[in-house]
C-alpha atoms as a PDB file:
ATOM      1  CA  UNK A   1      14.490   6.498 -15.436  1.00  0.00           C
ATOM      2  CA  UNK A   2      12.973   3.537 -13.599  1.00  0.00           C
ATOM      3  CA  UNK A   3       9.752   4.567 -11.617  1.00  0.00           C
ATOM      4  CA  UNK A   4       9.055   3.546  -7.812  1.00  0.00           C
ATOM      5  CA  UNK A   5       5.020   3.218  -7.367  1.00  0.00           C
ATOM      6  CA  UNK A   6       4.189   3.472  -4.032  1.00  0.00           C
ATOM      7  CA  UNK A   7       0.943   2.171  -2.901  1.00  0.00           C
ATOM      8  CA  UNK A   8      -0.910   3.538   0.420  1.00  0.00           C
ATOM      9  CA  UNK A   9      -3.945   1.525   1.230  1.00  0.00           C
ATOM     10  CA  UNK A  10      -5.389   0.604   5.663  1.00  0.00           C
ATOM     11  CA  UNK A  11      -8.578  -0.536   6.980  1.00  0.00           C
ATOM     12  CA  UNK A  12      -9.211  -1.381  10.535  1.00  0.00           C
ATOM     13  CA  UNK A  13      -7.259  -4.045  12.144  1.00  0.00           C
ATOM     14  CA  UNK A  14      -8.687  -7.474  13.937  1.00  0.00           C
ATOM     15  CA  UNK A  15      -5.805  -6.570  16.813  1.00  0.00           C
ATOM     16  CA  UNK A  16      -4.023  -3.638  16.905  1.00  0.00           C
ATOM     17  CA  UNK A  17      -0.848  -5.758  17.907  1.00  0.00           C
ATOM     18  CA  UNK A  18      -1.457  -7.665  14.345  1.00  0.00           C
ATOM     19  CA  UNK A  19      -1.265  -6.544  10.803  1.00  0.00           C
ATOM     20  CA  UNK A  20      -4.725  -8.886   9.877  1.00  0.00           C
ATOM     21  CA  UNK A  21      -7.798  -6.758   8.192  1.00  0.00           C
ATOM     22  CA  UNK A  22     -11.114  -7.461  10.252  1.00  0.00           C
ATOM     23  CA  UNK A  23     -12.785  -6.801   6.355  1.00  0.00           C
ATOM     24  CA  UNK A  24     -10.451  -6.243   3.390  1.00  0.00           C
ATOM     25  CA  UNK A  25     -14.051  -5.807   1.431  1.00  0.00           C
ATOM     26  CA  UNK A  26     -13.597  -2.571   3.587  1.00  0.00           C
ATOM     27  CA  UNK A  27      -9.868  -2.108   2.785  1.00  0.00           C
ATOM     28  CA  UNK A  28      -9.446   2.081   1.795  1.00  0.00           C
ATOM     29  CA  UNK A  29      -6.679   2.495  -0.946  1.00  0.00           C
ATOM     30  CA  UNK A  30      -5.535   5.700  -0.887  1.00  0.00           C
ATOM     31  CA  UNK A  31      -3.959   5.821  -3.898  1.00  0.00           C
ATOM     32  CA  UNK A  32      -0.944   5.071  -6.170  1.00  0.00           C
ATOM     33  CA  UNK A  33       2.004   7.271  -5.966  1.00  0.00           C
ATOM     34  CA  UNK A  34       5.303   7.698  -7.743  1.00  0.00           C
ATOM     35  CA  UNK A  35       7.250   8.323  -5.488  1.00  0.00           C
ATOM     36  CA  UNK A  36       8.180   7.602  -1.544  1.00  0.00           C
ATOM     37  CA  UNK A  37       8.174  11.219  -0.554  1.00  0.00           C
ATOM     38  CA  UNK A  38       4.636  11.489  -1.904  1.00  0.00           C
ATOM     39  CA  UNK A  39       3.118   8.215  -0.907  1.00  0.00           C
ATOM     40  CA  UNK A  40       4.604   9.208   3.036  1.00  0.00           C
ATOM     41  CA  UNK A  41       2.777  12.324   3.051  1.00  0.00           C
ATOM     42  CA  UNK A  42      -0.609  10.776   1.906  1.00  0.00           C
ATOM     43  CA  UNK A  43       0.358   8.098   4.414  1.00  0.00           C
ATOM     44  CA  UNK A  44       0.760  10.563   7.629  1.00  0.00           C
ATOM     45  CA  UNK A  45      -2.131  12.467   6.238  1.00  0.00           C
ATOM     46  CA  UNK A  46      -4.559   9.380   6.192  1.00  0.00           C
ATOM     47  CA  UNK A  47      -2.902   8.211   9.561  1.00  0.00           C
ATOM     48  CA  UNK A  48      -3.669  11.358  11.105  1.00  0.00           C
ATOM     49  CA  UNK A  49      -7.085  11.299  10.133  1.00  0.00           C
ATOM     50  CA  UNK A  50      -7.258   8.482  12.446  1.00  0.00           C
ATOM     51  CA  UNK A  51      -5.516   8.816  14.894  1.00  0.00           C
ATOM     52  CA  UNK A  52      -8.493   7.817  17.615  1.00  0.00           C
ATOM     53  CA  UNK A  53      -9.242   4.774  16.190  1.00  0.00           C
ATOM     54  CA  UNK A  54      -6.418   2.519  17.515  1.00  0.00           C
ATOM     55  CA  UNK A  55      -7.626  -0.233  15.395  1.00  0.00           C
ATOM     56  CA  UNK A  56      -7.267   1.456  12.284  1.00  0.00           C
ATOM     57  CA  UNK A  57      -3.901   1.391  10.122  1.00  0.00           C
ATOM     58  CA  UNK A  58      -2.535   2.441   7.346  1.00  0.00           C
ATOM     59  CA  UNK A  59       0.479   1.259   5.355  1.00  0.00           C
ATOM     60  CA  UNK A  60       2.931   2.049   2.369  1.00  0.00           C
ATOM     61  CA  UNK A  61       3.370  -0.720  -0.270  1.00  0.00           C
ATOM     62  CA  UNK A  62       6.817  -0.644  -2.538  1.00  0.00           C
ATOM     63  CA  UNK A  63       5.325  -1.783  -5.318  1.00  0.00           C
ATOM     64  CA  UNK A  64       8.644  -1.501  -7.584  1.00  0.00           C
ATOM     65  CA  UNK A  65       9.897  -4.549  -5.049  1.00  0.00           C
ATOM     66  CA  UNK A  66       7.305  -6.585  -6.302  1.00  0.00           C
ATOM     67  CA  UNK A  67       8.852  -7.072 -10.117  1.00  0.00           C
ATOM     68  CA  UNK A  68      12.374  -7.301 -11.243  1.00  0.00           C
ATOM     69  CA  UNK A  69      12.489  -6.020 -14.880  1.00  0.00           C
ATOM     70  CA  UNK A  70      15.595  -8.167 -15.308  1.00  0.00           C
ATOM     71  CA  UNK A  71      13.675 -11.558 -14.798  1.00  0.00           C
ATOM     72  CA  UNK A  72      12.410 -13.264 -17.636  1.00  0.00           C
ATOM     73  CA  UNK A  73       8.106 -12.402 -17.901  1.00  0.00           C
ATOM     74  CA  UNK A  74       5.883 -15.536 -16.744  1.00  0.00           C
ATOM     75  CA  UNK A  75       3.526 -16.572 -19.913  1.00  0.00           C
ATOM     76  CA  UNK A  76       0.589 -14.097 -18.681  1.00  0.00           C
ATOM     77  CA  UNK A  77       2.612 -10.828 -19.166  1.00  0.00           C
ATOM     78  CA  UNK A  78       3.743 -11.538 -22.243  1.00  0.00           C
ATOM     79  CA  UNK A  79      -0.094 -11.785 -23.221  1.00  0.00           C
ATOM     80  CA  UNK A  80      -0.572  -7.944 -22.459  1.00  0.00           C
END
């Protein structure tokens, strides 16, 4: 079964009409998830949260997009 990690990480935004950090040192992740379904509800939850800060945002990451098990490994994975 191939897993789909989900990360949910925000911080407050520069502009709210942007997507730049104004401090990723201040980035919150909220966690690793494995699946959508999960990582959504953590999402709304966090959003929420913060809901009067209209600088603040919070976003889902598809991790699983990020590699293609198919492709050959680059020299540093095979390391591991």
């Amino acid at each position: 079964m191939v897993q789909r990690l989900h990360l949910v990480f925000g911080g407050e935004l520069v502009d709210p009409a942007r997507t730049e950090f104004k401090d990723v040192d201040k980035l919150h992740v909220v966690g690793i998830f494995p699946n959508y379904q999960s990582a959504y509800e953590a999402w709304k939850a966090e959003a929420h949260r913060t809901v009067d800060n209209a600088h603040m945002r919070y976003f889902i990451a598809h991790l699983h997009r990020l590699r293609d098990e198919e492709a050959a490994a680059s020299a540093t994975e095979e390391l591991g």
